[in-house]
Protein backbone atom coordinates (compact mmCIF):
# COMPACT_ATOMS: atom_id res chain seq x y z
CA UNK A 1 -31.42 104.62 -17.79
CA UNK A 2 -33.89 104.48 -15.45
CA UNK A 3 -35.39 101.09 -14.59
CA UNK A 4 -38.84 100.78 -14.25
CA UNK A 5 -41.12 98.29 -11.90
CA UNK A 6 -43.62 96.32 -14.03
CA UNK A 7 -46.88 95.92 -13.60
CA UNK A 8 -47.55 92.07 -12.74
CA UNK A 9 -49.72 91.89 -16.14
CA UNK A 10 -47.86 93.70 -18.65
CA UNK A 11 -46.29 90.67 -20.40
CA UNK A 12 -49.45 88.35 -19.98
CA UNK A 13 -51.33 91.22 -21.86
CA UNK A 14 -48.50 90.81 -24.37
CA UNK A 15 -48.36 87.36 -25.29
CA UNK A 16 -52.19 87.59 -25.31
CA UNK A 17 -51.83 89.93 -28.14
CA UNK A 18 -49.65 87.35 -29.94
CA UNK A 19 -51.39 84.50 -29.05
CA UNK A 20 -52.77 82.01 -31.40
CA UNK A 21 -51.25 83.85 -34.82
CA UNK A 22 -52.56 82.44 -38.11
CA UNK A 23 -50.23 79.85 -39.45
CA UNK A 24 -49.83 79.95 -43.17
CA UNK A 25 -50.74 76.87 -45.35
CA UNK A 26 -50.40 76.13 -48.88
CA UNK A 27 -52.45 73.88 -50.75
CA UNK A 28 -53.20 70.87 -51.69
CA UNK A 29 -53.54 70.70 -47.46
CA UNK A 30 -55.51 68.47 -45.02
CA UNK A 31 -56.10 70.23 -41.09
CA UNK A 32 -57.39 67.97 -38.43
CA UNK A 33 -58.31 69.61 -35.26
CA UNK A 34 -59.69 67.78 -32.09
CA UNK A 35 -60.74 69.42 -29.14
CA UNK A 36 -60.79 68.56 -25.52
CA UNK A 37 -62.51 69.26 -22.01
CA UNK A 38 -61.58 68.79 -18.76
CA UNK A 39 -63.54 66.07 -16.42
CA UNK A 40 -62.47 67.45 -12.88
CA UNK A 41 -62.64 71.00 -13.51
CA UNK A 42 -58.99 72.14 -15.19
CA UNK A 43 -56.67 69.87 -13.30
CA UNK A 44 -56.21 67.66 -16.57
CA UNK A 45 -55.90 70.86 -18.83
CA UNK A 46 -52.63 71.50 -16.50
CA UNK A 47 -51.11 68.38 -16.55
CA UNK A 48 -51.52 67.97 -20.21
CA UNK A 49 -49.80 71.46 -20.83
CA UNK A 50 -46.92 70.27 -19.10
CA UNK A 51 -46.31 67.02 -20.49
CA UNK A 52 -47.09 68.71 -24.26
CA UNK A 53 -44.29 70.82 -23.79
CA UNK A 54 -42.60 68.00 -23.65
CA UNK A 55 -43.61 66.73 -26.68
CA UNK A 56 -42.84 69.86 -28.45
CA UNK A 57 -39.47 70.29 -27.30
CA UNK A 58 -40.31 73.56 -25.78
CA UNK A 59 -39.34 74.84 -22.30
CA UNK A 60 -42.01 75.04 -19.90
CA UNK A 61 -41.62 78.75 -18.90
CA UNK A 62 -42.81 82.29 -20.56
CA UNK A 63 -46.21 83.69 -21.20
CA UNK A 64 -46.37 82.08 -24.52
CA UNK A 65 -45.40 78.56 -23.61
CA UNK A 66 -48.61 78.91 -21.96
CA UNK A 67 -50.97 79.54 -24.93
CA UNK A 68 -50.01 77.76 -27.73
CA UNK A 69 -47.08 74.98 -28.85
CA UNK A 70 -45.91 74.46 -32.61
CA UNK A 71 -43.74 71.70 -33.36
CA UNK A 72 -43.14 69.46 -36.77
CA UNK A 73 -43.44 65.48 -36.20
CA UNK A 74 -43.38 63.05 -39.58
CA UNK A 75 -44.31 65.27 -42.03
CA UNK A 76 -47.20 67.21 -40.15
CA UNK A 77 -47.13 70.74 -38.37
CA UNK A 78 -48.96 70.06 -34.91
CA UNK A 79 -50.45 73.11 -32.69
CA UNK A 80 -51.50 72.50 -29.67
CA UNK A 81 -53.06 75.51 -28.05
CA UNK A 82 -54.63 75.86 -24.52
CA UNK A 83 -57.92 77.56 -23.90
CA UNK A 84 -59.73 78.87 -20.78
CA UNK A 85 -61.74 75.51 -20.47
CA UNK A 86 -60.34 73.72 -23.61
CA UNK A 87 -57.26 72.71 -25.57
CA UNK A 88 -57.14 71.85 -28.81
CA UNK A 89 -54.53 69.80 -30.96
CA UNK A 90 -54.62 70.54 -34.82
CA UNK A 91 -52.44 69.09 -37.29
CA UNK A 92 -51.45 69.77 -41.08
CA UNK A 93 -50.61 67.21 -43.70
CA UNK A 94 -51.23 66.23 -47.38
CA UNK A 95 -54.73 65.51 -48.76
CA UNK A 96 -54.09 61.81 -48.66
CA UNK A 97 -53.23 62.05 -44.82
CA UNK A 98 -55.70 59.40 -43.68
CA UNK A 99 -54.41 58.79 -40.18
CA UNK A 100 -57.19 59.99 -37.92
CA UNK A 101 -55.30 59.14 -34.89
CA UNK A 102 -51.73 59.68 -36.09
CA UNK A 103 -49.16 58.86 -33.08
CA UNK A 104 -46.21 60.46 -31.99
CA UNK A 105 -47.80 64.12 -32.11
CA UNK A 106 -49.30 63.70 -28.08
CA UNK A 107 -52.34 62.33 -28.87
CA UNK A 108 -52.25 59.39 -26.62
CA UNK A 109 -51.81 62.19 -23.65
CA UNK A 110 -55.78 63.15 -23.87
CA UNK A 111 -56.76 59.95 -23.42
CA UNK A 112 -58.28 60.73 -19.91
CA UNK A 113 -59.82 63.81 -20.87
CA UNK A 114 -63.59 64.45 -22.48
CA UNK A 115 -63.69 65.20 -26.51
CA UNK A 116 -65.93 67.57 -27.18
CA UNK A 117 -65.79 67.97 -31.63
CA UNK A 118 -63.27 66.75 -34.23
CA UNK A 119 -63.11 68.82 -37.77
CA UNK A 120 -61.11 68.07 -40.59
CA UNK A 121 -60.68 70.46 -43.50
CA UNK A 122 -59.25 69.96 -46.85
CA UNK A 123 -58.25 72.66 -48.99
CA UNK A 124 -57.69 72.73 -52.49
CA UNK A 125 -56.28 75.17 -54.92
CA UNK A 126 -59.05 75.58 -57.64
CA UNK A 127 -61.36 78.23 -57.88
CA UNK A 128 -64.53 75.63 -56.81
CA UNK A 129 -65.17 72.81 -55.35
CA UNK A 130 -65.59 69.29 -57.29
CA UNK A 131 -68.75 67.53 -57.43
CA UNK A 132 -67.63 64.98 -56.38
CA UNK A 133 -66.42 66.40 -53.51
CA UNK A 134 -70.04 67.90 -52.54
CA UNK A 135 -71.57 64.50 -53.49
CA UNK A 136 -69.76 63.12 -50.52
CA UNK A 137 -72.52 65.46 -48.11
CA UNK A 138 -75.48 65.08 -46.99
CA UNK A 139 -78.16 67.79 -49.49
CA UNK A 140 -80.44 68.14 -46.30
CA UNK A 141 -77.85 70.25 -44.73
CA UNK A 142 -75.25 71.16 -46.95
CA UNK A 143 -74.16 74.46 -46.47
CA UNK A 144 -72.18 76.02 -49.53
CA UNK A 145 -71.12 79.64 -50.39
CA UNK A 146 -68.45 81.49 -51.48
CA UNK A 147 -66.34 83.43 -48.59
CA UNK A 148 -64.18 86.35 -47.97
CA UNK A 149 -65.92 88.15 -50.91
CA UNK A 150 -65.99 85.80 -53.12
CA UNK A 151 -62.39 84.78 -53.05
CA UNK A 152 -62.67 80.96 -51.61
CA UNK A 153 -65.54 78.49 -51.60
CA UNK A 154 -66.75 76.38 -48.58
CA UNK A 155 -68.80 73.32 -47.90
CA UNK A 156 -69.95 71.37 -45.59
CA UNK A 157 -72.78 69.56 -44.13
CA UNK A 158 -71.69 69.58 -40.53
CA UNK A 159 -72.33 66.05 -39.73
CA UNK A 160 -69.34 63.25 -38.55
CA UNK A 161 -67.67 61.10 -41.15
CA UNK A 162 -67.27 57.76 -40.51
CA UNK A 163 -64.28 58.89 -38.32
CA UNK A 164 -66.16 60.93 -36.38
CA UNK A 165 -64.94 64.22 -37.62
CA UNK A 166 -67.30 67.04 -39.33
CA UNK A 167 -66.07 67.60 -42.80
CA UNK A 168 -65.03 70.81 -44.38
CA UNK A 169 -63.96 71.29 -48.34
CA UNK A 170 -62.56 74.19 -49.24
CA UNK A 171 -61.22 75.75 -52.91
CA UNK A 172 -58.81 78.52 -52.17
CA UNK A 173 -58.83 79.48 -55.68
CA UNK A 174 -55.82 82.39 -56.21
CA UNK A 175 -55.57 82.90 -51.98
CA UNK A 176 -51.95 83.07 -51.23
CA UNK A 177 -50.58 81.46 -47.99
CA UNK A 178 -51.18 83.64 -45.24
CA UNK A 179 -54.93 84.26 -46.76
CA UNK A 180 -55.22 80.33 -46.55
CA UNK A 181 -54.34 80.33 -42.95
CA UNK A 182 -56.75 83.06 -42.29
CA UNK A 183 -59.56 80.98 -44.05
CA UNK A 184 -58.79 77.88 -41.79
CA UNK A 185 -58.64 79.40 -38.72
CA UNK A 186 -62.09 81.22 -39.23
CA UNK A 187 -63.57 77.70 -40.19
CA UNK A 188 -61.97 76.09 -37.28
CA UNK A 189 -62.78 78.66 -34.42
CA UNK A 190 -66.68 78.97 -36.42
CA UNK A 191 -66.57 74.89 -35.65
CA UNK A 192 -65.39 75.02 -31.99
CA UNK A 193 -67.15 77.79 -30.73
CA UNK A 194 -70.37 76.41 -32.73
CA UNK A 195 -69.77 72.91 -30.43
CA UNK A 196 -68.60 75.19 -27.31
CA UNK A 197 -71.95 76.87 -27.53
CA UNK A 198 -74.44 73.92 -27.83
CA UNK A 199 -72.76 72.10 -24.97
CA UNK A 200 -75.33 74.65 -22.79
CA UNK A 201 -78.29 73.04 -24.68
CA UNK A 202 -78.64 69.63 -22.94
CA UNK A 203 -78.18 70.83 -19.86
CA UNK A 204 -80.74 73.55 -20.36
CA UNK A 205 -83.41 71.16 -21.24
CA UNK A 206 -82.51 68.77 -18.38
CA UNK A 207 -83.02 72.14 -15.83
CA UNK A 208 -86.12 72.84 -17.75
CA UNK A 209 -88.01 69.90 -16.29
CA UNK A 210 -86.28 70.85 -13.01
CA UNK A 211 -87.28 74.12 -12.92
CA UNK A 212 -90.81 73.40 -13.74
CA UNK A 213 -90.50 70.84 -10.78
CA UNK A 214 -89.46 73.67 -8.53
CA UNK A 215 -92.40 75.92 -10.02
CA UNK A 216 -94.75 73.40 -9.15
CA UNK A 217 -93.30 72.77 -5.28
CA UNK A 218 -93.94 76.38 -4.60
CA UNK A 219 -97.22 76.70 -5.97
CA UNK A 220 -98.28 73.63 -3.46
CA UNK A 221 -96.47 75.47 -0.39
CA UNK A 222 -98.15 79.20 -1.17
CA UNK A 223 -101.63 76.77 -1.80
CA UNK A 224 -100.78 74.97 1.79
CA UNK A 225 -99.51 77.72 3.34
CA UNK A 226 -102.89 79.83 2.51
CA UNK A 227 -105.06 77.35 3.88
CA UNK A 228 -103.63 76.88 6.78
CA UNK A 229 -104.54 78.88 10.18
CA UNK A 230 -102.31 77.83 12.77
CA UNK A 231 -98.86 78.65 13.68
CA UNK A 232 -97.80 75.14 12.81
CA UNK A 233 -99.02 75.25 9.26
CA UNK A 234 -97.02 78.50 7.93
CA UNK A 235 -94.04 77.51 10.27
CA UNK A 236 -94.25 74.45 8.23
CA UNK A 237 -94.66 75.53 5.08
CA UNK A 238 -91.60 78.10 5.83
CA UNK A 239 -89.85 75.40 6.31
CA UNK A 240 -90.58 73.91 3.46
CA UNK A 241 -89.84 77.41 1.40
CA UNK A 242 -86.44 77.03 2.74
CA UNK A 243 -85.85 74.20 1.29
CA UNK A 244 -87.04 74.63 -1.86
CA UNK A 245 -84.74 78.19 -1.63
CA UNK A 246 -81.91 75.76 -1.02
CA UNK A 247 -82.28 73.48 -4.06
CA UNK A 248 -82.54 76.51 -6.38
CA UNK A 249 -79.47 77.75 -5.27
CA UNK A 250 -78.04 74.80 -5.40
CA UNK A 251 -79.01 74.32 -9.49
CA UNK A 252 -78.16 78.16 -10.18
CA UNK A 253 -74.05 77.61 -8.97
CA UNK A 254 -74.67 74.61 -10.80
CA UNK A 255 -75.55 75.96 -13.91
CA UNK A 256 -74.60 79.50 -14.25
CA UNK A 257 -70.93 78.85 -15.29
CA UNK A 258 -72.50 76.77 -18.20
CA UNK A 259 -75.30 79.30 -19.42
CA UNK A 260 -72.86 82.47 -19.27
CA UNK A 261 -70.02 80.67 -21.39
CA UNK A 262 -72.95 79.37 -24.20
CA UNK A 263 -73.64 83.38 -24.54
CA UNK A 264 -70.02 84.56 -24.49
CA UNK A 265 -69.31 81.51 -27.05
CA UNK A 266 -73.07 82.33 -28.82
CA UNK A 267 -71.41 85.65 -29.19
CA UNK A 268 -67.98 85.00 -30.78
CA UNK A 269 -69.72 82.40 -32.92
CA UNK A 270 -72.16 84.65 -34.18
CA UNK A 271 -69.21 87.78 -34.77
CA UNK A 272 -66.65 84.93 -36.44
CA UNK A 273 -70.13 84.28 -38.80
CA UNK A 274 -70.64 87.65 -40.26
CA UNK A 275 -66.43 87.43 -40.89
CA UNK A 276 -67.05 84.97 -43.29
CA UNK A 277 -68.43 87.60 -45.67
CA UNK A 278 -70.31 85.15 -47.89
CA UNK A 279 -72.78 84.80 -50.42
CA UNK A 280 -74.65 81.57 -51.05
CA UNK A 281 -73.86 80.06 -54.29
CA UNK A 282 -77.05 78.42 -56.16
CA UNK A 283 -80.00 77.11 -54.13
CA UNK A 284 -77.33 76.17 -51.02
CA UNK A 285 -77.60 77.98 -47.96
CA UNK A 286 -74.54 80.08 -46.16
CA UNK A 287 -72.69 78.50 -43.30
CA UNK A 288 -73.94 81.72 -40.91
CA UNK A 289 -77.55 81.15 -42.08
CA UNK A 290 -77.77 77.45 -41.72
CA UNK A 291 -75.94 77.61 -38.17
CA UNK A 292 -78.27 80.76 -36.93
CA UNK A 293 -81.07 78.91 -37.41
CA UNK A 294 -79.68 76.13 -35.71
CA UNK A 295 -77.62 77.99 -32.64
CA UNK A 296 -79.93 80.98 -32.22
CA UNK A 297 -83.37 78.62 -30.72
CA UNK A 298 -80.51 76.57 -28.63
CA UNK A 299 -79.07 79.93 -27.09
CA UNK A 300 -83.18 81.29 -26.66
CA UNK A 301 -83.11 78.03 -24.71
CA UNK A 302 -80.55 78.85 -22.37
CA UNK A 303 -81.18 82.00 -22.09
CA UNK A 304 -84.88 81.29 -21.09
CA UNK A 305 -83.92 78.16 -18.65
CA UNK A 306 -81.64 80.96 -16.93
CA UNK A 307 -84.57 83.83 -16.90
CA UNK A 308 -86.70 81.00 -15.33
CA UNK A 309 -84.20 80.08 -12.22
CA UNK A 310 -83.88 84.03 -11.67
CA UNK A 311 -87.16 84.65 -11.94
CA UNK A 312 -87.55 81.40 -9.48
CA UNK A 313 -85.51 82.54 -7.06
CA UNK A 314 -87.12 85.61 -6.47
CA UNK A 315 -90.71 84.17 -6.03
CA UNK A 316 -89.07 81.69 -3.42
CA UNK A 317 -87.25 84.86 -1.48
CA UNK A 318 -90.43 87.39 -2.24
CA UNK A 319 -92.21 84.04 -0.55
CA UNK A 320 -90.23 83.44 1.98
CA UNK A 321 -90.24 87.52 3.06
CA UNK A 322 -94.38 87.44 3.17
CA UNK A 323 -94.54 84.35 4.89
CA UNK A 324 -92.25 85.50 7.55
CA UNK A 325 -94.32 88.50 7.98
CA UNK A 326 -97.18 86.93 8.60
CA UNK A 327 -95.29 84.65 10.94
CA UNK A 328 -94.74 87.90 12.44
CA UNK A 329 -97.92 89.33 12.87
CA UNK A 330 -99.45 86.42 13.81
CA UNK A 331 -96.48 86.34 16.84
CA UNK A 332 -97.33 89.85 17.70
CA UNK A 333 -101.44 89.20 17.82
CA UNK A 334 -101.00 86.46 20.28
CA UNK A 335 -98.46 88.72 22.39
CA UNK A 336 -101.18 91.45 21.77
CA UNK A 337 -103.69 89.08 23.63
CA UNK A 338 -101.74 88.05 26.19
CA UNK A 339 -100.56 91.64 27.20
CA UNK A 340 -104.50 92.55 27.09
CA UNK A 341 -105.53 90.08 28.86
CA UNK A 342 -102.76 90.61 31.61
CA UNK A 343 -104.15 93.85 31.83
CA UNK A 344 -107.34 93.13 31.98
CA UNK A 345 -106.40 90.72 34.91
CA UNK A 346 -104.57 93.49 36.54
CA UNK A 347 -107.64 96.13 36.64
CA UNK A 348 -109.85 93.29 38.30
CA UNK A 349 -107.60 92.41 41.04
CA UNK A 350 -107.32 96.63 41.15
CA UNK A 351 -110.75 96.57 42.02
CA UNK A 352 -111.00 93.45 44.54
CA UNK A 353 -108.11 95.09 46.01
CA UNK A 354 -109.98 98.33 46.55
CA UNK A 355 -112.95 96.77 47.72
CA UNK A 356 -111.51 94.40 49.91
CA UNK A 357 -109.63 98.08 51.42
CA UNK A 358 -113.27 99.36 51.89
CA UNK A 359 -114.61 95.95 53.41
CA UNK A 360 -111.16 96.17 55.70
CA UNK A 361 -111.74 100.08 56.79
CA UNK A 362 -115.43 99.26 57.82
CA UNK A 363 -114.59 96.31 59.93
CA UNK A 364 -111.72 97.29 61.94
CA UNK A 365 -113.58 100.62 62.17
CA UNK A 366 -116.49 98.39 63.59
CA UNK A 367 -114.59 96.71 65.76
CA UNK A 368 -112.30 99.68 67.18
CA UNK A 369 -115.65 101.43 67.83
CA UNK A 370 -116.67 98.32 69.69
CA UNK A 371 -114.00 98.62 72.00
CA UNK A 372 -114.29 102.41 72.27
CA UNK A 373 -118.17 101.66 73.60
CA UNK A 374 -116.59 99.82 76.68
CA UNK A 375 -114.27 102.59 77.42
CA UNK A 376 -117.38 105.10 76.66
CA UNK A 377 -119.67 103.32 78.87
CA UNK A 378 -117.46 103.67 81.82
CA UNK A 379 -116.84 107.54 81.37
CA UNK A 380 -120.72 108.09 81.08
CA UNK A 381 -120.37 108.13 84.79
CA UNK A 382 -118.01 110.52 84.52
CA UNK A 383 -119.06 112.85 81.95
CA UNK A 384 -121.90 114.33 81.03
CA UNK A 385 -122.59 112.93 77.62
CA UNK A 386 -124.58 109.71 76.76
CA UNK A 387 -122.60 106.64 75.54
CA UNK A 388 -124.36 107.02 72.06
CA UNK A 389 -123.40 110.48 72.14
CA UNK A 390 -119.65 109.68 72.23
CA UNK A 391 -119.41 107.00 69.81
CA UNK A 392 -121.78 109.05 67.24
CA UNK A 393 -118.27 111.65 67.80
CA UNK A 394 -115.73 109.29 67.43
CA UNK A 395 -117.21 106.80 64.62
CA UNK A 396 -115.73 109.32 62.15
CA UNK A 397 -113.11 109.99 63.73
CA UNK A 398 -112.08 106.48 64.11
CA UNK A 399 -112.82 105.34 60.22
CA UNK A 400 -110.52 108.51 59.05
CA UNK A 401 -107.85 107.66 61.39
CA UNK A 402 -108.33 103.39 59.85
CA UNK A 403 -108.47 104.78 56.23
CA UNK A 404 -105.17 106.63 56.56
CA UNK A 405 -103.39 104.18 58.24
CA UNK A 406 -104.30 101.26 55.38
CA UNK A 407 -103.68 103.59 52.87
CA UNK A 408 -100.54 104.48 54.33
CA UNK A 409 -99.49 100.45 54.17
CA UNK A 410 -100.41 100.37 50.69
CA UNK A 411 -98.09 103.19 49.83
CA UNK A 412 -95.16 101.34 51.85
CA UNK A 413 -95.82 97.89 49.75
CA UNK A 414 -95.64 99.45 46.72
């Protein structure tokens, strides 16, 4: 047979597929799930999963030790099940299970980690819900409907009991086992990827001030930088865009891990909703319709706060480009000047030069004439022409000869 090389992935992508199955429960049943973050970026989440395993009994190797452990301790089925930025720890017991904090299932082991929601869930086997059961909510926000088309009931009012976990009831009515199991883990991923998503919200409001801040900044730089003349005053106010460039890239790393996980949670939230299949029952309102109206402003939010930094940092670069080019063309004015005057230098030392030349060719023509006379006056004996006569012949003569020979030095200098 021939043997194959793997791709690097292939069993990954198949524990994936099996990851997280739906664990049957039958009732009368209480599920408590907590959830917990990291403080120092995932280190924790890794150190957990190993000493979980433990816990469990389970070998710390495979693709599917590394998504989810099941193990039995006093009575209760605990899962504890590792997420990209989260784990979770749920646990099944009777309806009288009171133990919040129940040891020996690994609890204690989150201790230094951040919790982020607790649920609890009890499920019944009658076709609705008691009254007294729904008297124990608050009627501002309970939320009550029938689910999966009629064949379960839900309720809850989604605030913390007094041990700090949100409350479901649930009657199953004729759901068998595995349909039970389906039920809960719907509820429980609706309630951790409702809590997953809001965690954005805070931080979007905090960055809302900041952003307006940073809005501000460069409205008083552009003003500043418009007003000013000199060189100094956009050198310093591009300077100052810089900065303000730096600091919004600085928030934007900061925050855009945060505001793309609300939307891809804001997204499974809102797809785990319409699952639900429900219909409200009496004047309550549906689980999807009281959380939409809650989630869907919060995710607006987020997604606004993140339009705003984009936006941001694009005014800051578009900014920073026009600032630089008038930087530039201020630069290339002054250069401009300087070359013009330069030139304008050169053409009047041109002319000196050339005049001082013509001032040069008349005196030393003067003077070599002045010697000629001497030479003239003594051949007047001699010849028969006047010594006016022979200087009136060689005065051009003489300046030709001068104006060559300077011209001829010029030609060598240069």
């Amino acid at each position: 047979m021939t043997a194959w090389q793997e791709h690097r992935y292939r069993r990954l992508i198949d524990a994936e597929t099996h990851a997280r199955p739906v664990l049957p429960a039958s009732p009368p049943v209480r599920i408590r799930r907590l959830a917990f973050m990291s403080a120092d970026g995932g280190a924790d989440l890794r150190a957990l999963h190993e000493k979980m395993g433990v816990v469990a009994g389970a070998a710390p190797e495979g693709p599917a030790w590394a998504r989810q452990l099941v193990f039995r301790r006093d009575g209760r089925q605990v899962t504890w099940e590792l997420h990209n930025e989260f784990a979770t720890i749920t646990w099944t017991g009777p309806t009288d299970d009171w133990e919040a904090r129940p040891a020996g299932i690994g609890l204690e082991l989150h201790e230094n980690l951040l919790l982020v929601f607790a649920t609890r869930i009890d499920v019944i086997g009658t076709e609705s819900i008691a009254e007294s059961a729904l008297a124990g909510f608050s009627p501002l926000s309970l939320s009550y409907s029938s689910i999966f088309d009629g064949g379960a009931q839900a309720a809850t009012d989604f605030r913390l009991d007094e041990d700090g976990f949100t409350r479901f009831e649930v009657a199953a009515g004729h759901s068998g086992e595995l349909r039970i199991g389906v039920i809960v883990r719907r509820l429980l991923e609706i309630e951790t990827y409702r809590t997953m998503a809001l965690i954005g919200l805070p931080l979007a409001r905090e960055m809302g001030g900041q952003v307006s801040s940073y809005e501000r900044q460069l409205a008083a730089i552009m003003q500043k930088a418009g007003d000013g003349d000199t060189a100094e005053d956009h050198n310093s106010a591009l300077e100052a865009l810089h900065r303000l460039s730096g600091e919004i890239s600085r928030t934007v790393e900061l925050t855009s891990f945060r505001f793309a996980a609300t939307q891809a949670y804001g997204e499974v939230l809102a797809e785990r909703l319409t699952r639900l299949r429900e219909k409200a029952i009496g004047e309550f309102t549906t689980i999807e319709r009281f959380l939409n109206n809650r989630t869907q402003p919060a995710l607006a939010t987020c997604r606004a706060t993140e339009k705003r930094l984009t936006a941001l940092t694009e005014k800051v670069q578009r900014a920073i480009e026009l600032l630089d080019a008038r930087i530039t063309l201020s630069i290339q004015t002054q250069n401009r000047a300087v070359l013009d005057g330069i030139s304008q230098t050169g053409r009047s030392q041109y002319r000196l030069q050339l005049t001082v030349e013509g001032l040069s060719i008349i005196a030393i023509s003067y003077y070599a004439l002045g010697i000629l006379g001497y030479v003239f006056e003594g051949l007047h004996e001699v010849l028969p022409f006047s010594k006016g006569e022979m200087t009136a012949v060689a005065a051009p003569v003489v300046v030709l000869v001068v104006f060559l020979a300077i011209r001829r030095i010029r030609r060598q200098a240069h």
